[in-house]
C-alpha atoms as a PDB file:
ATOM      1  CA  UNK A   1      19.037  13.542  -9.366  1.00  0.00           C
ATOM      2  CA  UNK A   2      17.707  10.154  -9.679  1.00  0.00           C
ATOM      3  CA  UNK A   3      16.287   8.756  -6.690  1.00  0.00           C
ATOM      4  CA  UNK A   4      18.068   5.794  -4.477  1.00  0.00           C
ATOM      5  CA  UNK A   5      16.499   2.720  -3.015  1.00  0.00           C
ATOM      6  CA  UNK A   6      16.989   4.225   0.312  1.00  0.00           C
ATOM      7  CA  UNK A   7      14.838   7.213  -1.090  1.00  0.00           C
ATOM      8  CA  UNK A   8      11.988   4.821  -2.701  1.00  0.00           C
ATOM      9  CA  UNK A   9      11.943   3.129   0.571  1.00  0.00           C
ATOM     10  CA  UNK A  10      11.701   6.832   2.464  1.00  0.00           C
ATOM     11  CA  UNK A  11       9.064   7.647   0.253  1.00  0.00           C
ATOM     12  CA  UNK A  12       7.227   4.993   0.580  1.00  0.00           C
ATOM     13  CA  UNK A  13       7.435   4.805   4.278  1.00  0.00           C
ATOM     14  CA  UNK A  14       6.363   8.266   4.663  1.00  0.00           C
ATOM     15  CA  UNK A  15       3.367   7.973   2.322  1.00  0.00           C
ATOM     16  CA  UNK A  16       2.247   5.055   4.890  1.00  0.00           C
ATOM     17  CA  UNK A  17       2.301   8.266   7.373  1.00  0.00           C
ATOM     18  CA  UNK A  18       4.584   5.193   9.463  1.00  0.00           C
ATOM     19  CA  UNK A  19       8.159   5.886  11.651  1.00  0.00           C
ATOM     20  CA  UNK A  20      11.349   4.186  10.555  1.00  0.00           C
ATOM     21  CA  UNK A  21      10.172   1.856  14.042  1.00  0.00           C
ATOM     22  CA  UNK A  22       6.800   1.203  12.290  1.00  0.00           C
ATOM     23  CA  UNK A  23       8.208  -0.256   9.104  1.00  0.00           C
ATOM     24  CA  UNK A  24      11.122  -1.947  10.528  1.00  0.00           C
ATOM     25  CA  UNK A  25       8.649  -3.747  13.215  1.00  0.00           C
ATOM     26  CA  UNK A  26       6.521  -4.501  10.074  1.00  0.00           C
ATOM     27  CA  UNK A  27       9.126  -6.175   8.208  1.00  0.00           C
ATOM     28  CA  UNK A  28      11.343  -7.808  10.832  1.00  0.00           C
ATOM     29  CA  UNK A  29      14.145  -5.687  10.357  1.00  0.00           C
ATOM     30  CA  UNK A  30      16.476  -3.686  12.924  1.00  0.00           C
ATOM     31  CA  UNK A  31      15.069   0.149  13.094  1.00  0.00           C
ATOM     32  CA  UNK A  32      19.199   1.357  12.987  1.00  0.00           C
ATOM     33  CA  UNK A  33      19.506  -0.783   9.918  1.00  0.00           C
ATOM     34  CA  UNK A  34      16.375   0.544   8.187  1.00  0.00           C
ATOM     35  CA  UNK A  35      18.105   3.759   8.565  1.00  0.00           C
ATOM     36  CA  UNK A  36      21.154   2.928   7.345  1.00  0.00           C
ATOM     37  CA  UNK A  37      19.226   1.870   4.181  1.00  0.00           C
ATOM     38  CA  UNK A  38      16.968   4.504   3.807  1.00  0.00           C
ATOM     39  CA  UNK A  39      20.222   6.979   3.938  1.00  0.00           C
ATOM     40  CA  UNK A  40      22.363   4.526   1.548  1.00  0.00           C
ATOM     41  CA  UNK A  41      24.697   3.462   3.704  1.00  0.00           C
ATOM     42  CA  UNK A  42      23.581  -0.110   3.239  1.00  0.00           C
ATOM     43  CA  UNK A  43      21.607  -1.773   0.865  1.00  0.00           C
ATOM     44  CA  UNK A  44      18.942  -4.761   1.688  1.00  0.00           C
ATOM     45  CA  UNK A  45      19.618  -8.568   0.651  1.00  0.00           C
ATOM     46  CA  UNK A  46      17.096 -10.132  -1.708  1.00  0.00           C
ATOM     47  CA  UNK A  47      14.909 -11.191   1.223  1.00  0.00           C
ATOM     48  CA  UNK A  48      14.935  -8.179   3.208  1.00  0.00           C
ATOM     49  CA  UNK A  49      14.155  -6.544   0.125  1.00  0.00           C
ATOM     50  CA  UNK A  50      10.899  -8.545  -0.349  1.00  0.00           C
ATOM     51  CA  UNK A  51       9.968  -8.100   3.617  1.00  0.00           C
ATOM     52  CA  UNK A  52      10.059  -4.283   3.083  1.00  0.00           C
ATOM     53  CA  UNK A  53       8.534  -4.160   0.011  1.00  0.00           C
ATOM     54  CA  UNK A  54       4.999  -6.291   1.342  1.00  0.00           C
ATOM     55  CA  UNK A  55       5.580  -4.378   4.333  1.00  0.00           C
ATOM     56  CA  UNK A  56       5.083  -0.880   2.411  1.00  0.00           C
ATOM     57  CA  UNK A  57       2.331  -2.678  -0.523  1.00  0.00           C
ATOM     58  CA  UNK A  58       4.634  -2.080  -3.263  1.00  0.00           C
ATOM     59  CA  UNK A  59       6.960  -4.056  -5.518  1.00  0.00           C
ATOM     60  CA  UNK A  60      10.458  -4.445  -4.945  1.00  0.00           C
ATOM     61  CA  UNK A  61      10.820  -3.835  -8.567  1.00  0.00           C
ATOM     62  CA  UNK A  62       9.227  -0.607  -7.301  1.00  0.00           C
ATOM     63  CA  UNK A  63      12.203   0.356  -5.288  1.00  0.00           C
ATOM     64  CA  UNK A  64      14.782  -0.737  -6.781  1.00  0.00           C
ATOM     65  CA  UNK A  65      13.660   1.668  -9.587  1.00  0.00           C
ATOM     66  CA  UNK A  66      12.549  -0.782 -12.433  1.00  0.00           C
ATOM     67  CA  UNK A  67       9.406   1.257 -12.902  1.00  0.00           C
ATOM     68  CA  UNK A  68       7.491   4.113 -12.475  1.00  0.00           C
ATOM     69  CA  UNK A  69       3.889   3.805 -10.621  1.00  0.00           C
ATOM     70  CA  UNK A  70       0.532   5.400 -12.948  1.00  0.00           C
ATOM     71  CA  UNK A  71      -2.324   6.606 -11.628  1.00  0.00           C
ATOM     72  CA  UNK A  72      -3.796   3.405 -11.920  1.00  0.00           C
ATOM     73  CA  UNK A  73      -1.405   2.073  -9.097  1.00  0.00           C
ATOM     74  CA  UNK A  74      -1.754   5.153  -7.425  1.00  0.00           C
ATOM     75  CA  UNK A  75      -5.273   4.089  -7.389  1.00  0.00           C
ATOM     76  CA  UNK A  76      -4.348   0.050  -6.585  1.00  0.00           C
ATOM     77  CA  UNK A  77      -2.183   1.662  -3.860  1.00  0.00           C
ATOM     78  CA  UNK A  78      -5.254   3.385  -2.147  1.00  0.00           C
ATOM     79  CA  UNK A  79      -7.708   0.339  -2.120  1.00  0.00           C
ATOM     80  CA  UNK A  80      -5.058  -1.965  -0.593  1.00  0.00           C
ATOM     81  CA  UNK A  81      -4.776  -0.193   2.073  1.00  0.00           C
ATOM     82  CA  UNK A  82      -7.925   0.665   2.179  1.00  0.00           C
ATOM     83  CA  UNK A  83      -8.079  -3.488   2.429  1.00  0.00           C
ATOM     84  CA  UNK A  84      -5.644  -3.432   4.856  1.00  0.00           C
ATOM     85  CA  UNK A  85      -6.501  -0.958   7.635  1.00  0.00           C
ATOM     86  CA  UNK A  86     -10.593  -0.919   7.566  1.00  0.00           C
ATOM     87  CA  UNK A  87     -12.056  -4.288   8.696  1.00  0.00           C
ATOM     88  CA  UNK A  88     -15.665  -2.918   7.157  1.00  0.00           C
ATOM     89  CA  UNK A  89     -13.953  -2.381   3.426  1.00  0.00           C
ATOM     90  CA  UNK A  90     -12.700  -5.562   4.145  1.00  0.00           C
ATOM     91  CA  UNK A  91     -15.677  -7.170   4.355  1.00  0.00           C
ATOM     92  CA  UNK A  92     -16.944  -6.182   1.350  1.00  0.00           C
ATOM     93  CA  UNK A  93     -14.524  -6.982  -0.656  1.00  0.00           C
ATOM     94  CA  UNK A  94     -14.347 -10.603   0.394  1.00  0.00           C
ATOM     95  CA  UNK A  95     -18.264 -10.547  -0.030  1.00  0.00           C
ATOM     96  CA  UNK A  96     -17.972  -9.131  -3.605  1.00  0.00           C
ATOM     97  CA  UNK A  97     -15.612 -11.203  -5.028  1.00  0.00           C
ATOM     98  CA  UNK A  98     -17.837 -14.200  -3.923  1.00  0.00           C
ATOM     99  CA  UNK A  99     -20.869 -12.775  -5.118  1.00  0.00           C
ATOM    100  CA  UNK A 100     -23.314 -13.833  -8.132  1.00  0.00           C
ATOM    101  CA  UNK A 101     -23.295 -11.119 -11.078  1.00  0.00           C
ATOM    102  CA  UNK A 102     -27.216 -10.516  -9.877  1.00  0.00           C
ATOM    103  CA  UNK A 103     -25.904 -10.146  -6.225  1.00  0.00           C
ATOM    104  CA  UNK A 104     -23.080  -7.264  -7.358  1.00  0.00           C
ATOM    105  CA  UNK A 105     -26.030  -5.604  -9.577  1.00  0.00           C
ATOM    106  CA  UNK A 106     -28.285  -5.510  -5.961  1.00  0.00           C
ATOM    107  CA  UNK A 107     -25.268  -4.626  -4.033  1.00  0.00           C
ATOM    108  CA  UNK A 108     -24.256  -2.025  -6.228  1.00  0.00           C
ATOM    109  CA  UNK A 109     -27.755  -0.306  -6.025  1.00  0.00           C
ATOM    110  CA  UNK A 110     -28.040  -0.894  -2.482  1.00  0.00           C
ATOM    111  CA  UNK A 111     -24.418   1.218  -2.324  1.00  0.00           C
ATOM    112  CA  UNK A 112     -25.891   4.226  -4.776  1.00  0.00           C
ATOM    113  CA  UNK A 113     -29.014   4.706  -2.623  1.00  0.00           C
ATOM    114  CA  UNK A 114     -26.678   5.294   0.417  1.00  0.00           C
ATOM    115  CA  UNK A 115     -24.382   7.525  -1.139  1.00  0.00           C
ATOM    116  CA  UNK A 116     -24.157  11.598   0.340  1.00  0.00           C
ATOM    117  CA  UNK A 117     -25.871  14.022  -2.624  1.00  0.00           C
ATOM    118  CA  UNK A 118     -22.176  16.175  -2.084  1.00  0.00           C
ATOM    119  CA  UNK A 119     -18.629  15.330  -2.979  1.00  0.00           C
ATOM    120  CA  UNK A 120     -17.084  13.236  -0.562  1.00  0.00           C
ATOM    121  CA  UNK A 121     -13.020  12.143  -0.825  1.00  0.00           C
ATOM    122  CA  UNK A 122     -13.598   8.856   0.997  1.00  0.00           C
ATOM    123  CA  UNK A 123     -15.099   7.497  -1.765  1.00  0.00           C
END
């Protein structure tokens, strides 16, 4: 079965770990009409469309099911909201994309002395 906007928007939405209240609030829609989407009852205009879409960090090409994400997005996925929630990642991302090629090269073995010897999945 080939999955519906409502379902891309479910997905994504519940990948987030956020409530049907969370995203609507996000995107400055109705929670009962966020419903009605995700179940296909209704489907978004153009600009709602886009509103959800920022709200969740994907594409609306993304749900209306013009492509399929790679693990390269899956990765892009991860570091914006990485971006998003953590004021600290943040930070060093604005700092490294206004940094010298010597001051990455520093930074970067600053970062290596610092990291744990073990595995760690917040890396």
């Amino acid at each position: 079965m080939d999955e519906t906007l409502g379902d891309r928007i479910c997905s994504a939405r519940e990948q987030l770990g956020w409530t049907q209240e969370k995203l609507a609030e996000a995107a400055g829609i109705n929670r009962v009409t966020l419903a009605k989407y995700e179940a296909g009852r209704s489907e978004p205009g153009a600009m709602v469309l886009s509103r959800i879409a920022v709200a969740l960090g994907v594409t609306a090409d993304y749900l209306l099911g013009n492509y399929e994400p790679t693990p390269a997005d899956d990765e892009a996925w991860e570091i914006r909201e990485r971006l998003r929630r953590d004021p600290d990642y943040r930070l060093l991302f604005k700092a490294a994309r206004k940094a010298t090629p010597s001051h990455l090269r520093a930074a970067a073995a600053v970062l290596k002395e610092l990291e744990p010897e073990g595995p760690d999945d917040d890396y």
